[in-house]
PDB file of N, CA and C in Angstrom:
ATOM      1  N   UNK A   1     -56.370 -90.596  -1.245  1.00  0.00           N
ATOM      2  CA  UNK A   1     -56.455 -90.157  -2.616  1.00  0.00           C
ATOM      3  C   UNK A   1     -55.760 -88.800  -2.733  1.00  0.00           C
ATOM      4  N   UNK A   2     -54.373 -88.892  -3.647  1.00  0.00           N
ATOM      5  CA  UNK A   2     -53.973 -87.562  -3.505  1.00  0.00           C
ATOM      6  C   UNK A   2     -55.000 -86.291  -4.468  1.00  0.00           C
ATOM      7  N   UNK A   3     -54.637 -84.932  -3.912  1.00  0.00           N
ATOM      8  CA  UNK A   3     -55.321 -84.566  -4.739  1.00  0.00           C
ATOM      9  C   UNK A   3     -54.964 -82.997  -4.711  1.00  0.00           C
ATOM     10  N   UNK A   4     -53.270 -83.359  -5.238  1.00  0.00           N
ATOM     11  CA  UNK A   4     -52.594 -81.527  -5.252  1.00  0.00           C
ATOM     12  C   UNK A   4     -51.531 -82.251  -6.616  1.00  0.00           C
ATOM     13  N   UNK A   5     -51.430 -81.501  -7.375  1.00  0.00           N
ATOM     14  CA  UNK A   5     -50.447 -81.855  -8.399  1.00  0.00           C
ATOM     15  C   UNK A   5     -51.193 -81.063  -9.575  1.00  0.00           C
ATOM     16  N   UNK A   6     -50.405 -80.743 -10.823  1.00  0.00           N
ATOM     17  CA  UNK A   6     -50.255 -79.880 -12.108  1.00  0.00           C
ATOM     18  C   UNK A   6     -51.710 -80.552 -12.794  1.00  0.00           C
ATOM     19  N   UNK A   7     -52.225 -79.267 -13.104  1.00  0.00           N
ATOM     20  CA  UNK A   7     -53.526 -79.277 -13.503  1.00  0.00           C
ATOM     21  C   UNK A   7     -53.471 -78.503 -14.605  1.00  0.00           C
ATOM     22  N   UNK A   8     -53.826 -79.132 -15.981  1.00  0.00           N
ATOM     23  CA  UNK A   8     -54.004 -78.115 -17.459  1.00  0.00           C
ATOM     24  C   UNK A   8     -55.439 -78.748 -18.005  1.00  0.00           C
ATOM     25  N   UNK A   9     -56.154 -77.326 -18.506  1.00  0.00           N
ATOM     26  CA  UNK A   9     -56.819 -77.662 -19.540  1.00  0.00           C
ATOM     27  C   UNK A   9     -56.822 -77.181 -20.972  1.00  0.00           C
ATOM     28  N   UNK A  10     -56.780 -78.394 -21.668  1.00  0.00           N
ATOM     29  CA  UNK A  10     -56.507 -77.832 -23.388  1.00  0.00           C
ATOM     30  C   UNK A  10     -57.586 -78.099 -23.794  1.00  0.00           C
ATOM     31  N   UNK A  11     -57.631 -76.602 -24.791  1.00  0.00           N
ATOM     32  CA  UNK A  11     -58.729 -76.484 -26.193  1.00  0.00           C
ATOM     33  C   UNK A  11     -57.787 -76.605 -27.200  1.00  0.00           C
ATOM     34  N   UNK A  12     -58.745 -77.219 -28.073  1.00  0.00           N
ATOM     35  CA  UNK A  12     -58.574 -77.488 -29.651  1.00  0.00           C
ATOM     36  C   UNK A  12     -59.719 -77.174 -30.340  1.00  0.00           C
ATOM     37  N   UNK A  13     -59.316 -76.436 -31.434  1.00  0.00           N
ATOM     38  CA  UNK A  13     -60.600 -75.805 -32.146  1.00  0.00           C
ATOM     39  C   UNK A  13     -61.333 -74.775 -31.542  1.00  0.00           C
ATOM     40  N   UNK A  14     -61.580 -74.154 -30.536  1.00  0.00           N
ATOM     41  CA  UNK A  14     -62.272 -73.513 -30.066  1.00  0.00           C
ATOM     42  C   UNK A  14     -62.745 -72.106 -30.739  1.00  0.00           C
ATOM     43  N   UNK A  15     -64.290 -72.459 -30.841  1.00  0.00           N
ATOM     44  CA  UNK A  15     -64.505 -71.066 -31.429  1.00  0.00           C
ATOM     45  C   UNK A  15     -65.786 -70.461 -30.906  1.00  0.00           C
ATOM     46  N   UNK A  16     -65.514 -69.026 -31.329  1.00  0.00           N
ATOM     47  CA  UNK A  16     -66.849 -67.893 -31.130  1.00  0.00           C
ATOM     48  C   UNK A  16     -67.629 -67.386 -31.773  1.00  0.00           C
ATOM     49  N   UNK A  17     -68.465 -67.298 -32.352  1.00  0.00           N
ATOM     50  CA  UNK A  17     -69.184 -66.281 -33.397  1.00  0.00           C
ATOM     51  C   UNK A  17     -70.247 -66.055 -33.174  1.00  0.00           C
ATOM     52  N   UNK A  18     -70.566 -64.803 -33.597  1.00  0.00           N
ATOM     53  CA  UNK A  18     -72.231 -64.215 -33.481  1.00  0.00           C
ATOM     54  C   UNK A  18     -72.220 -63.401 -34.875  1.00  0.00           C
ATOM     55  N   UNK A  19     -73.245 -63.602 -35.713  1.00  0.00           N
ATOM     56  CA  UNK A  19     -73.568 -62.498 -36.991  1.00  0.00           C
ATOM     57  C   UNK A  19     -74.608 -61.270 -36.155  1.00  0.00           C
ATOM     58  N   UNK A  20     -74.154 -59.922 -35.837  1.00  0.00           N
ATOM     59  CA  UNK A  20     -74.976 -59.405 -35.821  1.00  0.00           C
ATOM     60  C   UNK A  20     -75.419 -57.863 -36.323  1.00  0.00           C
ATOM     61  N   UNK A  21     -75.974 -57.039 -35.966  1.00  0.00           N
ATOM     62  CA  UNK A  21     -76.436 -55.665 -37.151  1.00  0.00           C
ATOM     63  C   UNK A  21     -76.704 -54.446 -35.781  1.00  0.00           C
ATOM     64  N   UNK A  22     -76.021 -53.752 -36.205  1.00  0.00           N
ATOM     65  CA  UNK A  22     -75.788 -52.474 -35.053  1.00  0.00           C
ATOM     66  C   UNK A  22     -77.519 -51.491 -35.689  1.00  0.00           C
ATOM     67  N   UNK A  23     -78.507 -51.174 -34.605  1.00  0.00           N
ATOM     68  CA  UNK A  23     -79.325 -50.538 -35.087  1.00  0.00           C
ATOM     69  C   UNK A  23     -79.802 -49.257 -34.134  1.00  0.00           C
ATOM     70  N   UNK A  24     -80.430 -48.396 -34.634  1.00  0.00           N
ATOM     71  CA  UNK A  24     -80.497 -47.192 -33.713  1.00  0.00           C
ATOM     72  C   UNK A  24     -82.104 -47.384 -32.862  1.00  0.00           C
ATOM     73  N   UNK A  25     -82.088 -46.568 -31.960  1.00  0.00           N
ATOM     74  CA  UNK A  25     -83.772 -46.895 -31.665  1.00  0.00           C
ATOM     75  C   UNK A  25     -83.874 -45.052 -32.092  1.00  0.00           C
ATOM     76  N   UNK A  26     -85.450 -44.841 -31.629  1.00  0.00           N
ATOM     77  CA  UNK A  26     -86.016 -43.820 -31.428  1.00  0.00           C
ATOM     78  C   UNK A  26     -85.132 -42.743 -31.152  1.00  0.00           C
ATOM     79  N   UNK A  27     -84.472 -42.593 -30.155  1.00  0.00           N
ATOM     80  CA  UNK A  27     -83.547 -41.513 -29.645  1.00  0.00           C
ATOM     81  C   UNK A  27     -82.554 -41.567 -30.033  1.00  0.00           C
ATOM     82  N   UNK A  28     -82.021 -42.286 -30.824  1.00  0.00           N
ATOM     83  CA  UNK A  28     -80.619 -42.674 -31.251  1.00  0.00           C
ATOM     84  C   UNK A  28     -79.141 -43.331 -31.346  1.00  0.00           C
ATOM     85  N   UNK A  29     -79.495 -44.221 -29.909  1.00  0.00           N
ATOM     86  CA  UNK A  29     -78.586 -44.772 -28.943  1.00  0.00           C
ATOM     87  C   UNK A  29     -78.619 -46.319 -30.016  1.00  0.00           C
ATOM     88  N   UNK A  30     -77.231 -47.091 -30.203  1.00  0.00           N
ATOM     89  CA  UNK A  30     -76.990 -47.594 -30.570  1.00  0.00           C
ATOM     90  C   UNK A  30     -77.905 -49.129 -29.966  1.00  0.00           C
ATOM     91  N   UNK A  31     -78.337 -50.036 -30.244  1.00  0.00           N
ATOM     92  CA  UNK A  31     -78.512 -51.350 -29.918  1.00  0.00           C
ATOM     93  C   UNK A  31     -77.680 -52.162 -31.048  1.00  0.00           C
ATOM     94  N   UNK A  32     -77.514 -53.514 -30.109  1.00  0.00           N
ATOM     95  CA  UNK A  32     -77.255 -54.455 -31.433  1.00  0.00           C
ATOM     96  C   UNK A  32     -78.665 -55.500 -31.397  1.00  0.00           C
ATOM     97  N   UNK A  33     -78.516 -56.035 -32.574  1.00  0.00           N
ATOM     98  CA  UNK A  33     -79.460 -57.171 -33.113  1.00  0.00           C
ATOM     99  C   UNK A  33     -78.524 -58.010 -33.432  1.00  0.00           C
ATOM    100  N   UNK A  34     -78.974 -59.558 -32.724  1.00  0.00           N
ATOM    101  CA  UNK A  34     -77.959 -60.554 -32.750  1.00  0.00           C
ATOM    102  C   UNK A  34     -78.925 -61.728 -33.090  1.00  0.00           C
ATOM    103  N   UNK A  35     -78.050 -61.753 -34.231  1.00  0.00           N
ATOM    104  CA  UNK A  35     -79.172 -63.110 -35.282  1.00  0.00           C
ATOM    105  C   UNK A  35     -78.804 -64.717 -35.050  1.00  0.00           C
ATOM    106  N   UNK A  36     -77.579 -64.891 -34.828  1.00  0.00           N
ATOM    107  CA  UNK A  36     -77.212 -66.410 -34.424  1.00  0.00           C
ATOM    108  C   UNK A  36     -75.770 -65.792 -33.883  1.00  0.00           C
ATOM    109  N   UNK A  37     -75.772 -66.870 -32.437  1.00  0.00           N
ATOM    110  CA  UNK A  37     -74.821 -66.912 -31.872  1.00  0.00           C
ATOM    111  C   UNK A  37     -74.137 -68.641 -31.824  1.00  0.00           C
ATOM    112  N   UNK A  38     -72.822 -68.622 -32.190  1.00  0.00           N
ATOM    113  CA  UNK A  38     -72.491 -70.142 -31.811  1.00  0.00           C
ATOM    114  C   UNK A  38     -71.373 -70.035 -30.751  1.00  0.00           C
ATOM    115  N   UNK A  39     -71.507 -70.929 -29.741  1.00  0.00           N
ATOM    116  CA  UNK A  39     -70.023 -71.230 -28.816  1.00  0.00           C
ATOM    117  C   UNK A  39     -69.619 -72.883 -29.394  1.00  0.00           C
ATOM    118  N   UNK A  40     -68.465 -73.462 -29.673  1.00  0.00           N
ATOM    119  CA  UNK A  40     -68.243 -74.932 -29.447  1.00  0.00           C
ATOM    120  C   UNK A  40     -66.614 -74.802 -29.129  1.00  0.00           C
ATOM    121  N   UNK A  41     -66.521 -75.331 -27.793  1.00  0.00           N
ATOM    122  CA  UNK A  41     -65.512 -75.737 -27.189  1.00  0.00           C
ATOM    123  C   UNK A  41     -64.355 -77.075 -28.236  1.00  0.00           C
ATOM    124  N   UNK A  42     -65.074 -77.431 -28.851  1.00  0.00           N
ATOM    125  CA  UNK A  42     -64.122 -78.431 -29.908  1.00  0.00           C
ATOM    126  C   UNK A  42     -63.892 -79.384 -29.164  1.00  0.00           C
ATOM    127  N   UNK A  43     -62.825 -79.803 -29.482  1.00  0.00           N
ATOM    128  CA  UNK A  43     -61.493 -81.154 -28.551  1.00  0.00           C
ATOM    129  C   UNK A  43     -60.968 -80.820 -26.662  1.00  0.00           C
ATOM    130  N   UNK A  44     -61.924 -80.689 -26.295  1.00  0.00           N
ATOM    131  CA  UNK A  44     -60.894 -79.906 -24.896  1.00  0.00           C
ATOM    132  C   UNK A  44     -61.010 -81.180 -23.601  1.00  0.00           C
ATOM    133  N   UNK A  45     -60.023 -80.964 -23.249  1.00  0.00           N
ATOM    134  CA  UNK A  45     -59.930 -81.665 -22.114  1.00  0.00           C
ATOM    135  C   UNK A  45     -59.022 -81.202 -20.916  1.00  0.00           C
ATOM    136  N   UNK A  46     -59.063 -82.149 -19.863  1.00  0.00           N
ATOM    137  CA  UNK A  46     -58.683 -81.607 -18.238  1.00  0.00           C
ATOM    138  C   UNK A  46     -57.441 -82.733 -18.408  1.00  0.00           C
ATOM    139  N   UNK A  47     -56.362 -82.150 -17.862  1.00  0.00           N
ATOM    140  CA  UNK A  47     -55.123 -83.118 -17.440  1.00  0.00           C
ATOM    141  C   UNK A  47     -55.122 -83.090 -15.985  1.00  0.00           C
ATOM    142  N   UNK A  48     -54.866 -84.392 -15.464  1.00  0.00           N
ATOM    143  CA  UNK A  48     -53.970 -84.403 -13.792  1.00  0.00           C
ATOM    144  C   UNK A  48     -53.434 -85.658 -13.649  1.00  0.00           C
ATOM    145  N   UNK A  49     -52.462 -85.337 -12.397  1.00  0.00           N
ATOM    146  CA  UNK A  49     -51.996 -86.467 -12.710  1.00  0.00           C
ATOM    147  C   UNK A  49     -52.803 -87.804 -11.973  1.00  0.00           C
ATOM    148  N   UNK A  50     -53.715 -87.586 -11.304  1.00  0.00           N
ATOM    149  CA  UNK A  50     -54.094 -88.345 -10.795  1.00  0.00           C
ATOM    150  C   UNK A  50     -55.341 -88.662 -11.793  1.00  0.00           C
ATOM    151  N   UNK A  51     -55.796 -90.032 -12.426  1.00  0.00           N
ATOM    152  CA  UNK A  51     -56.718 -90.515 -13.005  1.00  0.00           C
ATOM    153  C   UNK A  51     -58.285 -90.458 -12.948  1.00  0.00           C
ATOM    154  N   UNK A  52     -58.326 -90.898 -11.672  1.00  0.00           N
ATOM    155  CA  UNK A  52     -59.736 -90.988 -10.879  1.00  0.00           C
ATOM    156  C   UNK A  52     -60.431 -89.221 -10.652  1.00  0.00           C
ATOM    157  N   UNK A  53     -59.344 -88.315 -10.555  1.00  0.00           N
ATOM    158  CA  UNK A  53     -59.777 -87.073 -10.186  1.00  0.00           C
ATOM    159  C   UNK A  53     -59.478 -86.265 -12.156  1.00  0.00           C
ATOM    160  N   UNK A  54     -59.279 -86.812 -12.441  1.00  0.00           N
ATOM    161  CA  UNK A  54     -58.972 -86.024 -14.206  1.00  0.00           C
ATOM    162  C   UNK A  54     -60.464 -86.850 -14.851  1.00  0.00           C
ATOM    163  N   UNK A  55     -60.522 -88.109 -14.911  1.00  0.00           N
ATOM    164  CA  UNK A  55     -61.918 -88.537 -15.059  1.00  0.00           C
ATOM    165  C   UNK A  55     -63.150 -87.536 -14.200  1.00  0.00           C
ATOM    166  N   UNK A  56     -63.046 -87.395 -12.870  1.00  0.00           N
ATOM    167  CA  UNK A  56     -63.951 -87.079 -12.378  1.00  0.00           C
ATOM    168  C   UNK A  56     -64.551 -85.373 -13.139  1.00  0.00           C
ATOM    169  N   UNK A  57     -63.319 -84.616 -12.695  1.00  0.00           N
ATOM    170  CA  UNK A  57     -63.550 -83.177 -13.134  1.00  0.00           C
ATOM    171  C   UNK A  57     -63.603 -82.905 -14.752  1.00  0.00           C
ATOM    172  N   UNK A  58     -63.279 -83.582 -15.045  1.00  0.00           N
ATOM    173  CA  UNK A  58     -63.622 -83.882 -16.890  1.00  0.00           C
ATOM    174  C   UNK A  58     -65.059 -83.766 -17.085  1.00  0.00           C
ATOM    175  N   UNK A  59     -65.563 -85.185 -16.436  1.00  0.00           N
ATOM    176  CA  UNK A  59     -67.258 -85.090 -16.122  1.00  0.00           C
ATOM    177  C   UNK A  59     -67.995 -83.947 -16.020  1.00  0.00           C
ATOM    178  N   UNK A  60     -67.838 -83.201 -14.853  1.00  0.00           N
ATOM    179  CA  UNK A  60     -68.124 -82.395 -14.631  1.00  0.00           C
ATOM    180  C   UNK A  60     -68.321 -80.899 -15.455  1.00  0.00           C
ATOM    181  N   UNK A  61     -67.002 -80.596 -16.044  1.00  0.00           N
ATOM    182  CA  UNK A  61     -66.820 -79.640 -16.627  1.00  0.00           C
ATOM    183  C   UNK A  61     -67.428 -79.596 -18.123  1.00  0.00           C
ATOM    184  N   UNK A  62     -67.086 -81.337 -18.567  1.00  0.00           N
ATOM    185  CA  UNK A  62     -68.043 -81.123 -20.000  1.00  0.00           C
ATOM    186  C   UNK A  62     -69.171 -81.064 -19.922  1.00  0.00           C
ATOM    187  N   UNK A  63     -70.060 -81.241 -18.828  1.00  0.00           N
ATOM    188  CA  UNK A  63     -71.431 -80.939 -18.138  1.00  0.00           C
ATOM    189  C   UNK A  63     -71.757 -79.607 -18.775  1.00  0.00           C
ATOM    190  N   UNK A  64     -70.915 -78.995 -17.904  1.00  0.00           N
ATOM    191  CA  UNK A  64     -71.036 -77.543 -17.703  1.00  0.00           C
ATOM    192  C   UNK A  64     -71.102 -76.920 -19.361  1.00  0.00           C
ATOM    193  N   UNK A  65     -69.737 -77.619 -19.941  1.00  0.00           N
ATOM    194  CA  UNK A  65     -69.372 -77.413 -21.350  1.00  0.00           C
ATOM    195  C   UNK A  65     -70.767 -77.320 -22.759  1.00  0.00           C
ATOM    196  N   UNK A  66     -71.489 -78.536 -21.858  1.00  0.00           N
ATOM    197  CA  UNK A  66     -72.641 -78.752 -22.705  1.00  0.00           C
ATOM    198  C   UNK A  66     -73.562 -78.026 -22.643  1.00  0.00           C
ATOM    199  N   UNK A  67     -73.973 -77.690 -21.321  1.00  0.00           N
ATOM    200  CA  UNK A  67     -74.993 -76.693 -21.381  1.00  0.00           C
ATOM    201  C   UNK A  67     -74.682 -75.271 -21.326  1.00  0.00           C
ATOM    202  N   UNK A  68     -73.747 -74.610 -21.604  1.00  0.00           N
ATOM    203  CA  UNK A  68     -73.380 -73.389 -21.924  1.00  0.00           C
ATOM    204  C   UNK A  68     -73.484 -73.385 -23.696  1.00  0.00           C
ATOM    205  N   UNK A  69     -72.849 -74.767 -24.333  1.00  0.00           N
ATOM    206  CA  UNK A  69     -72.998 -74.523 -25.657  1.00  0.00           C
ATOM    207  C   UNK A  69     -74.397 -74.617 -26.250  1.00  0.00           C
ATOM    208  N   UNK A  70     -75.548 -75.456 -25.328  1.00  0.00           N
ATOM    209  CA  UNK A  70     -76.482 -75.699 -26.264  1.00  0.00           C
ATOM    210  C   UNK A  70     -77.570 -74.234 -25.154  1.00  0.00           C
ATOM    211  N   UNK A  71     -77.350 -73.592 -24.408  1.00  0.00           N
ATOM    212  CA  UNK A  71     -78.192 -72.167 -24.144  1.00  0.00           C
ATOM    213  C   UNK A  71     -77.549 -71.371 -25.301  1.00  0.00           C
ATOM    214  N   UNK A  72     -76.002 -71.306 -25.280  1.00  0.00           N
ATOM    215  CA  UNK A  72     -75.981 -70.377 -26.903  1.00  0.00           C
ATOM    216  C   UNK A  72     -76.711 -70.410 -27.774  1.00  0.00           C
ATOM    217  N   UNK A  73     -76.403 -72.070 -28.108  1.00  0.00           N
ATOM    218  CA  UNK A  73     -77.331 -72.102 -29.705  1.00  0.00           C
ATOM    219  C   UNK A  73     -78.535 -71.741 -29.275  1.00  0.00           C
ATOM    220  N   UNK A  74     -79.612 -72.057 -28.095  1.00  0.00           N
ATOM    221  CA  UNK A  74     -80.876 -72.155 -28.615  1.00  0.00           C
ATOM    222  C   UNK A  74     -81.355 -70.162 -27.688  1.00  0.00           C
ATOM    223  N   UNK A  75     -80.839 -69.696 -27.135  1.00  0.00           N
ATOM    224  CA  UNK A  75     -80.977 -68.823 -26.540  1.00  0.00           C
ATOM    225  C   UNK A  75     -80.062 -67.360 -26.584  1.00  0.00           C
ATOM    226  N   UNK A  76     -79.299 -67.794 -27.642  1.00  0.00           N
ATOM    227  CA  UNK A  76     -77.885 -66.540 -27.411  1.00  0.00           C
ATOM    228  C   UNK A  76     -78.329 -65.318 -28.434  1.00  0.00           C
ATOM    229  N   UNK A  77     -79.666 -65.345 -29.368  1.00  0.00           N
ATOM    230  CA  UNK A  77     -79.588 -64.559 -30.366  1.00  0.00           C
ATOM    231  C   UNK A  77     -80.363 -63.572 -29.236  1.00  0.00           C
ATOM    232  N   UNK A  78     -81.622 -64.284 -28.505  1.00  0.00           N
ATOM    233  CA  UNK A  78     -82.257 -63.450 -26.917  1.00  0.00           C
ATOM    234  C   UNK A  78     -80.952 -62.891 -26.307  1.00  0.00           C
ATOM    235  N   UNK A  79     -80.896 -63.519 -25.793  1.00  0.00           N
ATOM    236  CA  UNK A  79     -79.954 -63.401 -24.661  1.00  0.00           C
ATOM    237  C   UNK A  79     -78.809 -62.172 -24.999  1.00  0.00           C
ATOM    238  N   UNK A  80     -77.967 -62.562 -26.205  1.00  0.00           N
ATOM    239  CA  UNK A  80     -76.970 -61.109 -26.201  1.00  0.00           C
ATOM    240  C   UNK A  80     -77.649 -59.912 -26.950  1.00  0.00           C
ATOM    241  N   UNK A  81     -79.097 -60.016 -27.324  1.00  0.00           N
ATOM    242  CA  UNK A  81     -79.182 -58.823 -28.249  1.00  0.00           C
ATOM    243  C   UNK A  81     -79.504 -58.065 -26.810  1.00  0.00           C
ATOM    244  N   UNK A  82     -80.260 -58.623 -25.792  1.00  0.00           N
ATOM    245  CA  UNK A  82     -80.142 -57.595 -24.596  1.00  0.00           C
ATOM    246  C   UNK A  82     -79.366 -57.474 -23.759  1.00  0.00           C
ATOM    247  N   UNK A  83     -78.166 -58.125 -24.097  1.00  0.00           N
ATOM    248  CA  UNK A  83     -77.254 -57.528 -22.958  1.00  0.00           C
ATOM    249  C   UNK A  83     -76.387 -57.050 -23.299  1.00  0.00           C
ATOM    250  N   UNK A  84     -76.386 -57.026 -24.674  1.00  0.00           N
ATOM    251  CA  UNK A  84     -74.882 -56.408 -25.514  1.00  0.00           C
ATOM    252  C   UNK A  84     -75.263 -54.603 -25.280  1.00  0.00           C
ATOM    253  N   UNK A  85     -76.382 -54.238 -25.130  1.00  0.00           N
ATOM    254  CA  UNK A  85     -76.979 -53.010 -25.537  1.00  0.00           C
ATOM    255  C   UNK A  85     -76.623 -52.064 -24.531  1.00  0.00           C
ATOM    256  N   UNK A  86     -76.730 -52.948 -23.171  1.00  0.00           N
ATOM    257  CA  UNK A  86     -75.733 -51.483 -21.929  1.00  0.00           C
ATOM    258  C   UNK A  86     -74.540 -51.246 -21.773  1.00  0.00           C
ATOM    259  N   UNK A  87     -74.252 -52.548 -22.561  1.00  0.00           N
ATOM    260  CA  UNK A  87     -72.410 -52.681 -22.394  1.00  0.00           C
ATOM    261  C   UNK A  87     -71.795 -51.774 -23.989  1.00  0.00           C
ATOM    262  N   UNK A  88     -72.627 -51.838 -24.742  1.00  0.00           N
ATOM    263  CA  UNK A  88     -72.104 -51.262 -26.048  1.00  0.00           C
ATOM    264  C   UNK A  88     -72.279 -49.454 -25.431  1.00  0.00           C
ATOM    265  N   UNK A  89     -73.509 -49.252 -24.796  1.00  0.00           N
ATOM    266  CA  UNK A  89     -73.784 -47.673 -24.502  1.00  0.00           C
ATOM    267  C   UNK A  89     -72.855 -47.590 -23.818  1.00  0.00           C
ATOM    268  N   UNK A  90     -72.205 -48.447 -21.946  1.00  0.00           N
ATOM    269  CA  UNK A  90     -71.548 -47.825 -21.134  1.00  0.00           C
ATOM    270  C   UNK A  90     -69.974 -47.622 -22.459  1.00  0.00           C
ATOM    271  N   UNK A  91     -69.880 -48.403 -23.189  1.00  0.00           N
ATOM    272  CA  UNK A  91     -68.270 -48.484 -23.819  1.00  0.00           C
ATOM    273  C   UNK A  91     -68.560 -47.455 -24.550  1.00  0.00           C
ATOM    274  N   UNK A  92     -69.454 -46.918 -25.543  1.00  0.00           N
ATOM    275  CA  UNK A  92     -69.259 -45.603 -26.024  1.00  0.00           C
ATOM    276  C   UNK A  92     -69.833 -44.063 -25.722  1.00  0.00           C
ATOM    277  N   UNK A  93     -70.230 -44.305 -24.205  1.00  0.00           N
ATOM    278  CA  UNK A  93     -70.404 -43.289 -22.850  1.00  0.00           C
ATOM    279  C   UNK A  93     -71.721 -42.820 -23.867  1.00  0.00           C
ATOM    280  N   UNK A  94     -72.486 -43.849 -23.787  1.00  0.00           N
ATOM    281  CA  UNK A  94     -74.210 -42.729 -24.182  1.00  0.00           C
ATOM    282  C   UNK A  94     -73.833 -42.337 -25.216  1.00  0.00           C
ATOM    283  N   UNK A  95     -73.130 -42.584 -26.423  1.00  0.00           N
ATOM    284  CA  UNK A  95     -73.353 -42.050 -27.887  1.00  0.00           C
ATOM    285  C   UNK A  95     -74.626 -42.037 -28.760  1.00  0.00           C
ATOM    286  N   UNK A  96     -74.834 -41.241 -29.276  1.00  0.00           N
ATOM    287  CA  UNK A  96     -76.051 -41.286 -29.822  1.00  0.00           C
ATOM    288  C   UNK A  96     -75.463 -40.671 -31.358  1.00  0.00           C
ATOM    289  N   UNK A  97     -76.702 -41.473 -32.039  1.00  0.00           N
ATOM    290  CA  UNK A  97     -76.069 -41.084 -33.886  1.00  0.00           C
ATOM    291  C   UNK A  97     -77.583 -40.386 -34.087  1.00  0.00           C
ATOM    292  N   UNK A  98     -77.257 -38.932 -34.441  1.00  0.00           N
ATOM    293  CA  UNK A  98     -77.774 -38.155 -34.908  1.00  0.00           C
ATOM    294  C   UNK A  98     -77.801 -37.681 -36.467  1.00  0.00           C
ATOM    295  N   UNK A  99     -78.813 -37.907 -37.613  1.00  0.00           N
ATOM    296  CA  UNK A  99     -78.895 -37.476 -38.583  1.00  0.00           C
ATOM    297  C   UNK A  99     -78.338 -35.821 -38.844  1.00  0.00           C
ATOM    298  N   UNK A 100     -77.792 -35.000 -39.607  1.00  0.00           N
ATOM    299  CA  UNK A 100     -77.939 -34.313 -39.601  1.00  0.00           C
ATOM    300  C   UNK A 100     -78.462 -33.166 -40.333  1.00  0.00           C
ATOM    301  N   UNK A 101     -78.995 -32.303 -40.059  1.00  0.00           N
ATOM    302  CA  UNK A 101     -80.196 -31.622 -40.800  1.00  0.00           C
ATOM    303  C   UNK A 101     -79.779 -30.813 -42.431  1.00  0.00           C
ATOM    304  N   UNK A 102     -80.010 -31.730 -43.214  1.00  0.00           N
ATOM    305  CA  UNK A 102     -79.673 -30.747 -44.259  1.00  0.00           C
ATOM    306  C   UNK A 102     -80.750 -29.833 -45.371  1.00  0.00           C
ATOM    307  N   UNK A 103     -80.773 -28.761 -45.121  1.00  0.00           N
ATOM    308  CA  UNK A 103     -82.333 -28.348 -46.271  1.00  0.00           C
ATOM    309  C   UNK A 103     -82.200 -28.640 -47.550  1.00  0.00           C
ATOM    310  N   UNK A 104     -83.214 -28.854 -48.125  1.00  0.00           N
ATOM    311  CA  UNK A 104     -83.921 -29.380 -49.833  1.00  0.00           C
ATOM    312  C   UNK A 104     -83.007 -27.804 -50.424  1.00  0.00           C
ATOM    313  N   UNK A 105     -82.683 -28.675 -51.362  1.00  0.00           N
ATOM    314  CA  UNK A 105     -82.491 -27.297 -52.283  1.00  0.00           C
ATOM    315  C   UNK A 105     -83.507 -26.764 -53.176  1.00  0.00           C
ATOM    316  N   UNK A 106     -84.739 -27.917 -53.190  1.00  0.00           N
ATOM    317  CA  UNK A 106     -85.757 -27.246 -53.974  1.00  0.00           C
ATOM    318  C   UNK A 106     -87.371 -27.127 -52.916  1.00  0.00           C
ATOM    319  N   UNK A 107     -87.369 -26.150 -53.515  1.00  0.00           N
ATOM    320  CA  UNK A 107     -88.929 -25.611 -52.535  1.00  0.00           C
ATOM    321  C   UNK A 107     -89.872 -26.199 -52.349  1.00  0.00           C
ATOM    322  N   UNK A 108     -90.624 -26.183 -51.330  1.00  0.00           N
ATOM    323  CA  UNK A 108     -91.638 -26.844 -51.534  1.00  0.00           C
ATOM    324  C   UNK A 108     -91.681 -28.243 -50.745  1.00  0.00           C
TER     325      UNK A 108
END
């Protein structure tokens, strides 16, 4: 069974989205809140030239395909609101949004 020759995989349609809302905590450090996340791979498929091995790894991969898309849907609004939050701090080196102090112009 050969099994060396030109290997492509094509997407069609493929898309990403998450709606989500940048919020501060206590100290001021940015978090996000991530309300729905969707992944769907669309139309995609594995080319080779060999049949038996383009069937096989096809299998496989839309496996994989499936359960990455359906932990998004049912787990991605968990899942990235806590992990987006060290990666958003390390990318804007510990920024913190500070109000800044302005006095009442009236007394009292």
């Amino acid at each position: 069974m050969p099994n060396e020759g030109p290997v492509s995989w094509e997407f069609k349609e493929f898309t990403a989205s998450a709606e989500l809302e940048l919020k501060t905590t206590e100290k001021g450090y940015i978090r996000p809140i991530v309300h729905n996340a969707n992944l769907d791979f669309g139309y995609s498929y594995l080319y080779h030239e060999d049949e038996f091995l383009a069937f096989l790894g096809y299998t496989f991969i839309e496996f994989g395909i499936v359960c990455m898309e359906n932990s998004v849907f049912y787990w991605g609004d968990f899942m990235w609101s806590r992990m987006l939050g060290p990666m958003i701090s390390w990318g804007t080196n510990d920024f913190y949004y500070t109000t800044p102090y302005l006095p009442s112009p009236f007394p009292g």
